[in-house]
PDB file of N, CA and C in Angstrom:
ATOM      1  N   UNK A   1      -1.598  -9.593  -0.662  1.00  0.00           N
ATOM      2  CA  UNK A   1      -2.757  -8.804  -0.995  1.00  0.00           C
ATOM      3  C   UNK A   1      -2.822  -8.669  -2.516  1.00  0.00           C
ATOM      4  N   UNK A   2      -4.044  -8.601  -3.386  1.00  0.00           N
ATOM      5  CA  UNK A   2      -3.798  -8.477  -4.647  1.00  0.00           C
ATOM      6  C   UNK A   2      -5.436  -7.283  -4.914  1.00  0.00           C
ATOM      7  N   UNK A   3      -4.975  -7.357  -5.957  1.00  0.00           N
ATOM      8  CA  UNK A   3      -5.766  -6.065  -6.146  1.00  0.00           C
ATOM      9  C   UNK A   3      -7.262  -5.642  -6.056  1.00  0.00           C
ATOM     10  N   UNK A   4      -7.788  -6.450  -5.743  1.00  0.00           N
ATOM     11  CA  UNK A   4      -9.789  -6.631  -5.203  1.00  0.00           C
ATOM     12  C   UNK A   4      -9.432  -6.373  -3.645  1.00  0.00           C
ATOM     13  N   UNK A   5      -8.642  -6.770  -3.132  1.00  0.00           N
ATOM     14  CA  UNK A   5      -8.592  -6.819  -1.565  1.00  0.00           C
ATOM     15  C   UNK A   5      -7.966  -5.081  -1.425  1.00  0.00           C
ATOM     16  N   UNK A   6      -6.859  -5.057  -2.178  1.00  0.00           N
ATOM     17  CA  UNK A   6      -6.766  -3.258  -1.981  1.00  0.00           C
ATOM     18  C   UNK A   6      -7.666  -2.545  -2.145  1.00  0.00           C
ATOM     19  N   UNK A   7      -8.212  -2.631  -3.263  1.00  0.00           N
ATOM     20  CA  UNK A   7      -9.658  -2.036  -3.473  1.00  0.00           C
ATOM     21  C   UNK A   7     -10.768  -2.031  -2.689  1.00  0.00           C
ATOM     22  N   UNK A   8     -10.816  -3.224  -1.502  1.00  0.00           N
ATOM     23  CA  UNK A   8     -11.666  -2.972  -0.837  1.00  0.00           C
ATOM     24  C   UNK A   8     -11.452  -2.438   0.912  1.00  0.00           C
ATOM     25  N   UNK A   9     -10.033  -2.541   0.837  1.00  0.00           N
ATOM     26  CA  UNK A   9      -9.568  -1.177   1.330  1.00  0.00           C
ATOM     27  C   UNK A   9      -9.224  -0.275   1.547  1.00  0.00           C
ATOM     28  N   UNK A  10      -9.360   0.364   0.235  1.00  0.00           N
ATOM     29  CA  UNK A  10      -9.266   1.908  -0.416  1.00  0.00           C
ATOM     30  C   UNK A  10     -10.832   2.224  -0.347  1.00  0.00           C
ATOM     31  N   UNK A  11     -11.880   1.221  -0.301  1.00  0.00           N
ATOM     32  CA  UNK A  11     -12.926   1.741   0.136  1.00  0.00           C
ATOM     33  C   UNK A  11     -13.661   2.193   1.467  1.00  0.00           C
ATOM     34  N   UNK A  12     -12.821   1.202   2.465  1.00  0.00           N
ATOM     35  CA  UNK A  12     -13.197   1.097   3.437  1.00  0.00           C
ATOM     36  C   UNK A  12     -12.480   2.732   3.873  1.00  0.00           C
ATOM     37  N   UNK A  13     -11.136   3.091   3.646  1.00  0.00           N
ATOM     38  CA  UNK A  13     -10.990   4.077   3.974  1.00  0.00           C
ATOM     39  C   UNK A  13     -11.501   5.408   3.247  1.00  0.00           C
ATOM     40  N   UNK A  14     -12.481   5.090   2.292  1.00  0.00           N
ATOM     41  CA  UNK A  14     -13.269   6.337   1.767  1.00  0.00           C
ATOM     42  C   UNK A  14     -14.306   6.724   2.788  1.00  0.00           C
ATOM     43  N   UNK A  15     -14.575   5.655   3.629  1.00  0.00           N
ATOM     44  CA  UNK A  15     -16.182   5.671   4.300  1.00  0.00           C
ATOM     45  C   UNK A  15     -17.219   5.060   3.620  1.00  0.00           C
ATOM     46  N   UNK A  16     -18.661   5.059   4.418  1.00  0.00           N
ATOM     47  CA  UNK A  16     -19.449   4.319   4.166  1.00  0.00           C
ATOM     48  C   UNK A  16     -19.948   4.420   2.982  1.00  0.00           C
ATOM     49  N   UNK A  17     -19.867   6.090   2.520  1.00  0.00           N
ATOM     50  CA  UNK A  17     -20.626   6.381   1.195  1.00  0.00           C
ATOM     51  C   UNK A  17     -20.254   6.043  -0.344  1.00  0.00           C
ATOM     52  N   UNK A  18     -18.783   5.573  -0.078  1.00  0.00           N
ATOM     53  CA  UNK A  18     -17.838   5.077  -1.033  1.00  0.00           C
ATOM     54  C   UNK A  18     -18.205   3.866  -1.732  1.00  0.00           C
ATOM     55  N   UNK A  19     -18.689   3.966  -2.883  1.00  0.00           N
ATOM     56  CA  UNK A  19     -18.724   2.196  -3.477  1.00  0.00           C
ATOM     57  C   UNK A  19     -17.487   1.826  -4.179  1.00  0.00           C
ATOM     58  N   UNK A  20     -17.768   0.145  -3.952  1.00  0.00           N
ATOM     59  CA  UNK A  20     -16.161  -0.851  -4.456  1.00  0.00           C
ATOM     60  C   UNK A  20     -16.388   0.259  -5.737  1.00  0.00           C
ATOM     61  N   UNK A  21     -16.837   0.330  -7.053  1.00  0.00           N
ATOM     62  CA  UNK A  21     -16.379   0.903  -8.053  1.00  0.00           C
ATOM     63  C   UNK A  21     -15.389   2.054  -7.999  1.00  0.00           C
ATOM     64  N   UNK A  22     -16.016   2.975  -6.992  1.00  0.00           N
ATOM     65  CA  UNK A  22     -15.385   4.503  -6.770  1.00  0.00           C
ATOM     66  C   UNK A  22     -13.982   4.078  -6.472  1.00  0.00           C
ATOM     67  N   UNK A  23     -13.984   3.101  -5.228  1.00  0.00           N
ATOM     68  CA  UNK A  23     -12.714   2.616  -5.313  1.00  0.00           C
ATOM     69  C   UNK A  23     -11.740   1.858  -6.323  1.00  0.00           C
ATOM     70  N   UNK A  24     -12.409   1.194  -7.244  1.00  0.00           N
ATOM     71  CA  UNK A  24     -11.419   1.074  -8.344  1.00  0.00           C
ATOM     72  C   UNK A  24     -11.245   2.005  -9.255  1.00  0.00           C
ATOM     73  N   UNK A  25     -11.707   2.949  -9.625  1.00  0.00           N
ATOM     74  CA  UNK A  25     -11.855   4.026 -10.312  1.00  0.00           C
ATOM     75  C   UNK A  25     -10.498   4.894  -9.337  1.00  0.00           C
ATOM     76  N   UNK A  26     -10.666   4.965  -8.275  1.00  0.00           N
ATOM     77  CA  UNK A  26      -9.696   5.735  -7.745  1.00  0.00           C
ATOM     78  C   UNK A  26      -7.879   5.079  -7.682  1.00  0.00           C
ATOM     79  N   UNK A  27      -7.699   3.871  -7.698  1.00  0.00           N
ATOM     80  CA  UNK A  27      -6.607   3.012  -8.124  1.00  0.00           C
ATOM     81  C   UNK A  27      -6.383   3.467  -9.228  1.00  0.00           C
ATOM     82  N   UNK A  28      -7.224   2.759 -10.092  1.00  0.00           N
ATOM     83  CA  UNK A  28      -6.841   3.320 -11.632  1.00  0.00           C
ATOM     84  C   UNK A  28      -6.300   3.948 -11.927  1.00  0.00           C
ATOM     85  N   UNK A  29      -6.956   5.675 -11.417  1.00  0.00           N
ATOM     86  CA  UNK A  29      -6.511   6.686 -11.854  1.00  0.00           C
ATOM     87  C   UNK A  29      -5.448   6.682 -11.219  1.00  0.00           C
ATOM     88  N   UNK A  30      -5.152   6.340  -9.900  1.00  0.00           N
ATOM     89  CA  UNK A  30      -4.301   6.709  -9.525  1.00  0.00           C
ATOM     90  C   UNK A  30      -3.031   5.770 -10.100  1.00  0.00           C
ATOM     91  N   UNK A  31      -2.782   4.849 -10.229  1.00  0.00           N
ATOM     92  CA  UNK A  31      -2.092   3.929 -10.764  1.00  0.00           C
ATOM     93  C   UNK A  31      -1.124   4.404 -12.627  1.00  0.00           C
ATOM     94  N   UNK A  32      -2.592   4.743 -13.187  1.00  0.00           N
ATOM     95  CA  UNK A  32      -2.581   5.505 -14.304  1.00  0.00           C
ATOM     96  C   UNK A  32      -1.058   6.677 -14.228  1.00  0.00           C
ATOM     97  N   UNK A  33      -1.848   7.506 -13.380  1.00  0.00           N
ATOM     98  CA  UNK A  33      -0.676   8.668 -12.969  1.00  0.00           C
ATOM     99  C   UNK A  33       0.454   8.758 -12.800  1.00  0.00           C
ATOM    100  N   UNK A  34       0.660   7.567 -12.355  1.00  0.00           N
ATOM    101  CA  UNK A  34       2.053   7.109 -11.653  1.00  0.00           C
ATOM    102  C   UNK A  34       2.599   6.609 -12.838  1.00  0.00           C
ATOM    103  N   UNK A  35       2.198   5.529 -13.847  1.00  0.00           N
ATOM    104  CA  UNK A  35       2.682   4.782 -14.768  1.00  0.00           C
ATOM    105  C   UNK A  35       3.046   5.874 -15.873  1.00  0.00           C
ATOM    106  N   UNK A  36       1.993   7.078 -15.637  1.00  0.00           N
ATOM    107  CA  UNK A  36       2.449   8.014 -17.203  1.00  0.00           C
ATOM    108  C   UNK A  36       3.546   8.863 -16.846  1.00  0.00           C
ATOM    109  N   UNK A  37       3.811   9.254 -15.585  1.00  0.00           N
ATOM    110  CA  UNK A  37       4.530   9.791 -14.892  1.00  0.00           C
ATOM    111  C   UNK A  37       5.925   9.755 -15.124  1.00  0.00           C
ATOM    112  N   UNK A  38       5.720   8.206 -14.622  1.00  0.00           N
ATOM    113  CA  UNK A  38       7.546   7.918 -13.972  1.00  0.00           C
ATOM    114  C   UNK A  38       8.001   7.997 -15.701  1.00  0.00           C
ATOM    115  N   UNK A  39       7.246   8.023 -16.861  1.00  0.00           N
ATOM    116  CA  UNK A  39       8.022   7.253 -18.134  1.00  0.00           C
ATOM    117  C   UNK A  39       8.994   8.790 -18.080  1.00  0.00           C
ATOM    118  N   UNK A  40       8.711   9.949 -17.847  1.00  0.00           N
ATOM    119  CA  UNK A  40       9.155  10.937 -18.154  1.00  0.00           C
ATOM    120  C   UNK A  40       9.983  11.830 -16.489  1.00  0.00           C
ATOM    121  N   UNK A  41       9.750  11.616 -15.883  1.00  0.00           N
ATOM    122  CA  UNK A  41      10.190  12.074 -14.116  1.00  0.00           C
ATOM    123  C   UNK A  41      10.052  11.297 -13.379  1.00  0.00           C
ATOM    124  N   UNK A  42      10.875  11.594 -12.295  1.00  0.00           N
ATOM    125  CA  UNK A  42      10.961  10.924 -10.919  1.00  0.00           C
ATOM    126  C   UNK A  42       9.377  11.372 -10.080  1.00  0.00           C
ATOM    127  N   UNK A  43       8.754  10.496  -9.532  1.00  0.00           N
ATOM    128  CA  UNK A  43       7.435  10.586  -8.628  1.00  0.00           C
ATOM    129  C   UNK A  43       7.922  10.049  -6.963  1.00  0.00           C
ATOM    130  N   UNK A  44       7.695  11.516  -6.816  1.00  0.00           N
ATOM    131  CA  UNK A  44       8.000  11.129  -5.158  1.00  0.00           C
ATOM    132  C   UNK A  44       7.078  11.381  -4.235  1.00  0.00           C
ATOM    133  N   UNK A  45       6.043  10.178  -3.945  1.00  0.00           N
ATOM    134  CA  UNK A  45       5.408  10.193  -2.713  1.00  0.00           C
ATOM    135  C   UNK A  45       5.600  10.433  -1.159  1.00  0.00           C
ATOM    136  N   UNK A  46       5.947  11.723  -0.533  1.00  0.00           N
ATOM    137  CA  UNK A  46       5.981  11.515   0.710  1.00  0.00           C
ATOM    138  C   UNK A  46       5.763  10.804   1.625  1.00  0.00           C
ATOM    139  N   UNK A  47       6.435  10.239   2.269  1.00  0.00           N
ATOM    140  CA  UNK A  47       5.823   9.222   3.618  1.00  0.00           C
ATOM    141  C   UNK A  47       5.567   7.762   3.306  1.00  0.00           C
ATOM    142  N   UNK A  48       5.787   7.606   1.473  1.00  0.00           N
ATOM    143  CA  UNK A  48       5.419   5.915   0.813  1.00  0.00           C
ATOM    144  C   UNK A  48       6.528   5.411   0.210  1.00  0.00           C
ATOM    145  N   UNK A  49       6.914   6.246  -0.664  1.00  0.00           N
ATOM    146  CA  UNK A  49       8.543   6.274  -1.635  1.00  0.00           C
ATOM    147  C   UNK A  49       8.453   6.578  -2.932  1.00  0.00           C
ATOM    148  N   UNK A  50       9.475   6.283  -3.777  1.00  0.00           N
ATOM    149  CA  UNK A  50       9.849   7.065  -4.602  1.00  0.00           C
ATOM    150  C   UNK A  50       9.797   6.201  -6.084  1.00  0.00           C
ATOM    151  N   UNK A  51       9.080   6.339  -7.228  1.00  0.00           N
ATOM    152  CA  UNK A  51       9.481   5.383  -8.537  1.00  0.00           C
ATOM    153  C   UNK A  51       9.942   6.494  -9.383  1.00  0.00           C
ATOM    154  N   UNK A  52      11.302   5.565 -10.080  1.00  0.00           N
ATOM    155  CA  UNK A  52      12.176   6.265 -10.829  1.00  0.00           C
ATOM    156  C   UNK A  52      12.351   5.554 -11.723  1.00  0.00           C
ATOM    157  N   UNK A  53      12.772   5.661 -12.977  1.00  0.00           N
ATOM    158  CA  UNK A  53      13.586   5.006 -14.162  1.00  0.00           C
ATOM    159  C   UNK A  53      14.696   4.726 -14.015  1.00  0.00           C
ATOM    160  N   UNK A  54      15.858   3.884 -14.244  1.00  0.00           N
ATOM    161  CA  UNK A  54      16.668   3.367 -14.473  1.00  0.00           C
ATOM    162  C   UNK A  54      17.864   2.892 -15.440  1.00  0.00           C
ATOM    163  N   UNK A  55      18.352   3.290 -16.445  1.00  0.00           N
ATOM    164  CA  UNK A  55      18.771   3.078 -17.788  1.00  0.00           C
ATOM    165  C   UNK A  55      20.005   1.901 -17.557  1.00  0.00           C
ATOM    166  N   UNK A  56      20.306   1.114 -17.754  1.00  0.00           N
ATOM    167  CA  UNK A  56      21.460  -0.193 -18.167  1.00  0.00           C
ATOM    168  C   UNK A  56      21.848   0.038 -19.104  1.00  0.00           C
ATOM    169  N   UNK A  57      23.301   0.250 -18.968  1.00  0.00           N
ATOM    170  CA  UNK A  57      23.867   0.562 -20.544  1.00  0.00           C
ATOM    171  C   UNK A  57      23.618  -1.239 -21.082  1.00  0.00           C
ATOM    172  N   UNK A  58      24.360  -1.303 -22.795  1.00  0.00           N
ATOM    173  CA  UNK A  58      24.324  -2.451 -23.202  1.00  0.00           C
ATOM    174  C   UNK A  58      25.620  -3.131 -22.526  1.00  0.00           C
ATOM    175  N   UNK A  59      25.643  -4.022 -22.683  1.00  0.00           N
ATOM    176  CA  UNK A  59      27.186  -5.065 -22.179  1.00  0.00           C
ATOM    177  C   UNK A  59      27.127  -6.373 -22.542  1.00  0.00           C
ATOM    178  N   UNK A  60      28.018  -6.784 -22.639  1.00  0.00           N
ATOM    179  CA  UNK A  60      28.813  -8.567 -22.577  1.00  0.00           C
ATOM    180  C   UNK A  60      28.642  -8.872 -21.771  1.00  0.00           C
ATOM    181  N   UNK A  61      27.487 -10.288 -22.363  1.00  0.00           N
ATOM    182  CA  UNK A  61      26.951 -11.240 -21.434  1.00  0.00           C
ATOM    183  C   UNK A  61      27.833 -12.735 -22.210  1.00  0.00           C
ATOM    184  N   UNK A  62      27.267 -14.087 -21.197  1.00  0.00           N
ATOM    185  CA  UNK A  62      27.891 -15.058 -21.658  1.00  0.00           C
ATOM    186  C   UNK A  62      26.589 -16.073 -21.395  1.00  0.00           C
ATOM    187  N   UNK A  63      26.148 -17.196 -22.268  1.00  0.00           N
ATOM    188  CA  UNK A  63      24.423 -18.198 -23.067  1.00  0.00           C
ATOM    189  C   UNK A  63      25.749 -19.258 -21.390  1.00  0.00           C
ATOM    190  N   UNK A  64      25.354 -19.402 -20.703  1.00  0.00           N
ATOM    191  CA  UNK A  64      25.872 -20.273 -19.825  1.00  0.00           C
ATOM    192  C   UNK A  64      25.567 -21.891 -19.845  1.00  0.00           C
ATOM    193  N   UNK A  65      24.647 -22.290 -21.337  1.00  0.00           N
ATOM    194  CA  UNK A  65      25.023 -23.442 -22.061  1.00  0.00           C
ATOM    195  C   UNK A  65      25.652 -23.644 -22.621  1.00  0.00           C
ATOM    196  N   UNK A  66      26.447 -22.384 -23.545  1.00  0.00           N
ATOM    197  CA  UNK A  66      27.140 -22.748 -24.159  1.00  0.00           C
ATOM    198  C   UNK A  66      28.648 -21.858 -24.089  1.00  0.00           C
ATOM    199  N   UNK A  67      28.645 -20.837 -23.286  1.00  0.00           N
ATOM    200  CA  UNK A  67      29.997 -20.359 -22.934  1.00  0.00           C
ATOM    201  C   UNK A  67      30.295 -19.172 -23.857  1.00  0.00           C
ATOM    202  N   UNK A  68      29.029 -19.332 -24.997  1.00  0.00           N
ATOM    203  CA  UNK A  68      28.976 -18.400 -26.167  1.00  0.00           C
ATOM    204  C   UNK A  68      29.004 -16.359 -25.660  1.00  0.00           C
ATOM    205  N   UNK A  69      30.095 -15.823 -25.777  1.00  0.00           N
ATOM    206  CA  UNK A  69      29.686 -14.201 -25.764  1.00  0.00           C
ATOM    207  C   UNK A  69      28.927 -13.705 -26.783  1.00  0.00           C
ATOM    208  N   UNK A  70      27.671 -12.601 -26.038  1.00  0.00           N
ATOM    209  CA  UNK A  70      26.600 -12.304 -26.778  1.00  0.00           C
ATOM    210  C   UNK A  70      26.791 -11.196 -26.044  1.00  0.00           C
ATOM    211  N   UNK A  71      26.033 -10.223 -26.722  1.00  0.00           N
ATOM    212  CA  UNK A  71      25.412  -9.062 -26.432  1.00  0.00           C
ATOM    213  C   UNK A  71      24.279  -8.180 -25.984  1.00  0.00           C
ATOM    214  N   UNK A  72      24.182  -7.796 -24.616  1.00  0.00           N
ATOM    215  CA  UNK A  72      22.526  -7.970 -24.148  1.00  0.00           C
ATOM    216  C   UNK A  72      22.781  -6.395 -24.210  1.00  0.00           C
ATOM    217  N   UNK A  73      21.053  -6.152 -24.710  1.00  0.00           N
ATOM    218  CA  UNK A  73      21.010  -4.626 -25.388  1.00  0.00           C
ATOM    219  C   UNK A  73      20.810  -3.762 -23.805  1.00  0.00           C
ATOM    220  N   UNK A  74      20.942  -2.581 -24.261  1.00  0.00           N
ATOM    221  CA  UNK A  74      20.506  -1.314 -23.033  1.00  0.00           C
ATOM    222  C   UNK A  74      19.063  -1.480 -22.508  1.00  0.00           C
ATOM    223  N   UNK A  75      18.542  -1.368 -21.676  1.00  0.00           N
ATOM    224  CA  UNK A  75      17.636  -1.895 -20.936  1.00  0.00           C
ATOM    225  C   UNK A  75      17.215  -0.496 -19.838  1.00  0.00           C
ATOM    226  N   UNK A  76      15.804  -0.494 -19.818  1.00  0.00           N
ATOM    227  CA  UNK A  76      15.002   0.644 -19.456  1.00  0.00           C
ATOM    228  C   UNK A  76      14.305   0.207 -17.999  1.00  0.00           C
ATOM    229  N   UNK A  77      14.191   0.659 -16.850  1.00  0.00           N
ATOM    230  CA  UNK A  77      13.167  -0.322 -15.611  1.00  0.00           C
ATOM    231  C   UNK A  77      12.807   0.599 -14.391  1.00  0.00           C
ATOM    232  N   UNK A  78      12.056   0.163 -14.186  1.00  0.00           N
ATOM    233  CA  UNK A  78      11.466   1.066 -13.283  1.00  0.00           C
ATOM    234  C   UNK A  78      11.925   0.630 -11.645  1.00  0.00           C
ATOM    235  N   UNK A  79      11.904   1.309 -10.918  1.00  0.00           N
ATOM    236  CA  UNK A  79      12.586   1.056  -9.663  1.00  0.00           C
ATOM    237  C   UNK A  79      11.945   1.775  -8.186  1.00  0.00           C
ATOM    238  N   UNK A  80      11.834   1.518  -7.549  1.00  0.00           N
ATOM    239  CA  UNK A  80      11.103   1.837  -6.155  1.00  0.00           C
ATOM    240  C   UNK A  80      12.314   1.649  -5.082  1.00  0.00           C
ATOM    241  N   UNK A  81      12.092   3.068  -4.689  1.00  0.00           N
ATOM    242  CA  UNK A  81      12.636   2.886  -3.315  1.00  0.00           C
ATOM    243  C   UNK A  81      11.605   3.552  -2.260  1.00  0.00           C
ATOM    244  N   UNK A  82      11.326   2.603  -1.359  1.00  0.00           N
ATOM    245  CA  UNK A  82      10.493   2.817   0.031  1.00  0.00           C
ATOM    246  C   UNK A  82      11.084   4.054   0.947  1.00  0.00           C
ATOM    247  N   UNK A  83      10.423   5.041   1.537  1.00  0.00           N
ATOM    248  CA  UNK A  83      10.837   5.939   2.057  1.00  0.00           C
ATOM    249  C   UNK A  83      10.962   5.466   3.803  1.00  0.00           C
ATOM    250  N   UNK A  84      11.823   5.950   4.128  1.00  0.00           N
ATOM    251  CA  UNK A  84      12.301   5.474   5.608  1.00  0.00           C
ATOM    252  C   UNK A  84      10.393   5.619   6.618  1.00  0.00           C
ATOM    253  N   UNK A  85       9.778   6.639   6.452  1.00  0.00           N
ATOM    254  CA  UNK A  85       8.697   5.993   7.434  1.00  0.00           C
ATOM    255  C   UNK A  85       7.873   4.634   7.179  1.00  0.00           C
ATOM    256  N   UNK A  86       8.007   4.355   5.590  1.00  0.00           N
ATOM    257  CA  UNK A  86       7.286   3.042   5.262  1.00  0.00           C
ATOM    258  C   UNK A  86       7.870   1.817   5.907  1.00  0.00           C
ATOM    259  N   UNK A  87       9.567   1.762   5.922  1.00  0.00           N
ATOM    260  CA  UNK A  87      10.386   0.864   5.925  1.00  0.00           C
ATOM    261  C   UNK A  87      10.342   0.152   7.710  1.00  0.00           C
ATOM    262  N   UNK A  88       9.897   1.664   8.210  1.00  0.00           N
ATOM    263  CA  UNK A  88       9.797   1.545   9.739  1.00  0.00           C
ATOM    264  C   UNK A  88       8.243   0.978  10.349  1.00  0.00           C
TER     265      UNK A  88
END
């Protein structure tokens, strides 16, 4: 599914009076929310799951062309876990 096809069933479940726009307008925002969200707290959707941040410290890595040790920096990511009614 990619994102015109969600959208046009985020409309379908608005009802008839709902236009495709309202429905992308409502992604958006909602999408929006989530993205400004998680940078600062955990967002936990009931009944869908959960996006959280993640921190990787830095560590010793190895260029596996050349056997060379390097240093890969601390690293920031976002992470989803599905809540058990989704999974079911």
């Amino acid at each position: 599914m990619n994102k015109s096809q969600l959208i046009d069933m985020i409309r379908q479940e608005m009802g008839d009076s709902a236009t495709k726009k309202d429905a992308a307008l409502a992604l958006s925002a909602t999408l929006s929310a989530i993205t400004k969200a998680v940078a600062t707290e955990k967002v936990q959707i009931i009944g869908f799951g959960t996006f959280e941040t993640k921190t990787r410290p830095a560590r010793k890595g190895r260029d596996p062309r050349t056997g060379e040790t390097l240093e890969i920096p601390a690293s920031t990511s976002v992470v989803f876990r599905a809540a058990s009614s989704l999974k079911d």
